[in-house]
C-alpha atoms as a PDB file:
ATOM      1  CA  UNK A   1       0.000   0.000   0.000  1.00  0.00           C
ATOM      2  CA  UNK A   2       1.197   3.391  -0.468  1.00  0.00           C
ATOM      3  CA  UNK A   3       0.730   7.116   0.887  1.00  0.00           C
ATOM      4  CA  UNK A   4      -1.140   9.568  -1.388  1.00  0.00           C
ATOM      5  CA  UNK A   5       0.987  12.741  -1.494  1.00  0.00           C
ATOM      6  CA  UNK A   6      -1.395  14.636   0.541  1.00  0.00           C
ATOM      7  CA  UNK A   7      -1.156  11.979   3.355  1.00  0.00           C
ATOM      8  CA  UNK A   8       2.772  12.006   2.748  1.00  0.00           C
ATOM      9  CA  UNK A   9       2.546  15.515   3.129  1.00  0.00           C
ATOM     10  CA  UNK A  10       0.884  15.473   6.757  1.00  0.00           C
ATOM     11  CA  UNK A  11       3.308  13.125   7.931  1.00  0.00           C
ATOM     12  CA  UNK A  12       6.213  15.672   7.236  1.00  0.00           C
ATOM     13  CA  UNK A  13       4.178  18.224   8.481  1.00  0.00           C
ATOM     14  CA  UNK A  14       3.905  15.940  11.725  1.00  0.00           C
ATOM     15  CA  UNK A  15       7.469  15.146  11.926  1.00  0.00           C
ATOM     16  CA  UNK A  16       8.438  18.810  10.694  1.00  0.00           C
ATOM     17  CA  UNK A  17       6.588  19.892  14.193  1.00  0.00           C
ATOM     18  CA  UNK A  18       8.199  17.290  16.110  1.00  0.00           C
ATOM     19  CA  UNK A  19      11.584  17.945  15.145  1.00  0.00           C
ATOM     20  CA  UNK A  20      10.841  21.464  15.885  1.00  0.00           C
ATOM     21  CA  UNK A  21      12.183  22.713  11.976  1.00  0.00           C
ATOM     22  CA  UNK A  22      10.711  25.493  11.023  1.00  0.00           C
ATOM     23  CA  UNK A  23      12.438  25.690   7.330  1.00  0.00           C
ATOM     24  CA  UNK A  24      11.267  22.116   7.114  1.00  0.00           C
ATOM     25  CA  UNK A  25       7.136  23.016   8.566  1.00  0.00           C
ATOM     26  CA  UNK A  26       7.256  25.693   5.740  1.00  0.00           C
ATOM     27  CA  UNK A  27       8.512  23.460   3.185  1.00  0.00           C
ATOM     28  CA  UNK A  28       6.139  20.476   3.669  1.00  0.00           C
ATOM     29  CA  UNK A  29       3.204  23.859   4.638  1.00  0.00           C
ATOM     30  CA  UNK A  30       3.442  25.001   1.058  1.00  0.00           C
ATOM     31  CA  UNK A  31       3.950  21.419  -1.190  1.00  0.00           C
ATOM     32  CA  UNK A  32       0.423  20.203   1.049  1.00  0.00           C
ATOM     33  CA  UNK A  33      -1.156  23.202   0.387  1.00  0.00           C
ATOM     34  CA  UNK A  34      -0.137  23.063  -3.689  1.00  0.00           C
ATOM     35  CA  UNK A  35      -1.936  20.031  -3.065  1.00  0.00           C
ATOM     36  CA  UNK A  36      -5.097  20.754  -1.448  1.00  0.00           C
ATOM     37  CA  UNK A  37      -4.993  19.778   1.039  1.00  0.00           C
ATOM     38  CA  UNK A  38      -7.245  21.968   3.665  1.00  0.00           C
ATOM     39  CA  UNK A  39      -6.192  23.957   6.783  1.00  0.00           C
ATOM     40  CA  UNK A  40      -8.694  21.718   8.957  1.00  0.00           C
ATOM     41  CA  UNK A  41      -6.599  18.466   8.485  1.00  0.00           C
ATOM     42  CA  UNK A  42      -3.414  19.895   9.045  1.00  0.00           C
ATOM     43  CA  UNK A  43      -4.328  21.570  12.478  1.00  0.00           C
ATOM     44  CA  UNK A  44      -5.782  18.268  13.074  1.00  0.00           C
ATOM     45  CA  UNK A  45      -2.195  15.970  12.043  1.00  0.00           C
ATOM     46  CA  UNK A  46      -1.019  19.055  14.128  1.00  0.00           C
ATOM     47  CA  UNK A  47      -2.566  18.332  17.157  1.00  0.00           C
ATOM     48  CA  UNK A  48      -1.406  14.253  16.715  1.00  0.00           C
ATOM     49  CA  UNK A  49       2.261  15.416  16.456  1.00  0.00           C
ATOM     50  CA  UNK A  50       1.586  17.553  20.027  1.00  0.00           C
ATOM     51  CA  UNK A  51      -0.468  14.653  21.625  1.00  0.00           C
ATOM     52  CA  UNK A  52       2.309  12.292  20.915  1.00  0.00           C
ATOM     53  CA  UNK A  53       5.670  15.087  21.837  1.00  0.00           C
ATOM     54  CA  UNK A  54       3.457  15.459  25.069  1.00  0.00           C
ATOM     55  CA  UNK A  55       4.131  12.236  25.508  1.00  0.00           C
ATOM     56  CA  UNK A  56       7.175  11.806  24.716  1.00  0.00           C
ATOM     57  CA  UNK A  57       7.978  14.742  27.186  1.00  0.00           C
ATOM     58  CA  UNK A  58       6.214  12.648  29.933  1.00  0.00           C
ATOM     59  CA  UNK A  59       8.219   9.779  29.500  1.00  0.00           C
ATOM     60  CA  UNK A  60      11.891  11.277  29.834  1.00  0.00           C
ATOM     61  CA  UNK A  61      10.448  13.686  32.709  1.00  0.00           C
ATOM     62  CA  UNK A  62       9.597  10.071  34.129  1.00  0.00           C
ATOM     63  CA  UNK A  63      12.864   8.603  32.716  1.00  0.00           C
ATOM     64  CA  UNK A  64      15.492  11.326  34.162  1.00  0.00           C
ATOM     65  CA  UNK A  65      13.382  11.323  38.022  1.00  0.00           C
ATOM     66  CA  UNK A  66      14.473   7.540  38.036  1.00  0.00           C
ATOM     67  CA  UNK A  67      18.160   8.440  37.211  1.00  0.00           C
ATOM     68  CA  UNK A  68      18.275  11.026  39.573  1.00  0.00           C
ATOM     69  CA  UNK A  69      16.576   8.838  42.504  1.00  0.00           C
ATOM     70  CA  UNK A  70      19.345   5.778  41.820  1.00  0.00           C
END
């Protein structure tokens, strides 16, 4: 199976956020919207990206408390 462009497109936006690379977020930004796709579903592959940074965030808050407590 593959990934239509505009699906491709999200994912880099996704990964764009979580890498924090602005250059790259307006890169990826301008190719999905060139092809169509709408503002709605990249807030929404947006807010994925944040839910799963959050996360991510959690886990090495979690991760460094154990460290420090051995």
């Amino acid at each position: 199976m593959k990934l239509d462009p505009q699906t491709k497109e999200l994912v880099a936006l996704a990964a764009s956020l979580a890498a924090r690379c602005q250059p790259c977020f307006a890169y990826h930004h301008k190719l999905a919207r060139e092809l169509g796709v709408d503002p709605e579903s990249i807030l929404e592959a947006m807010a994925v990206a944040k839910d799963v940074c959050a996360g991510a965030d959690r886990k090495m808050d979690e991760f460094i408390a154990r460290q420090l407590s051995e």
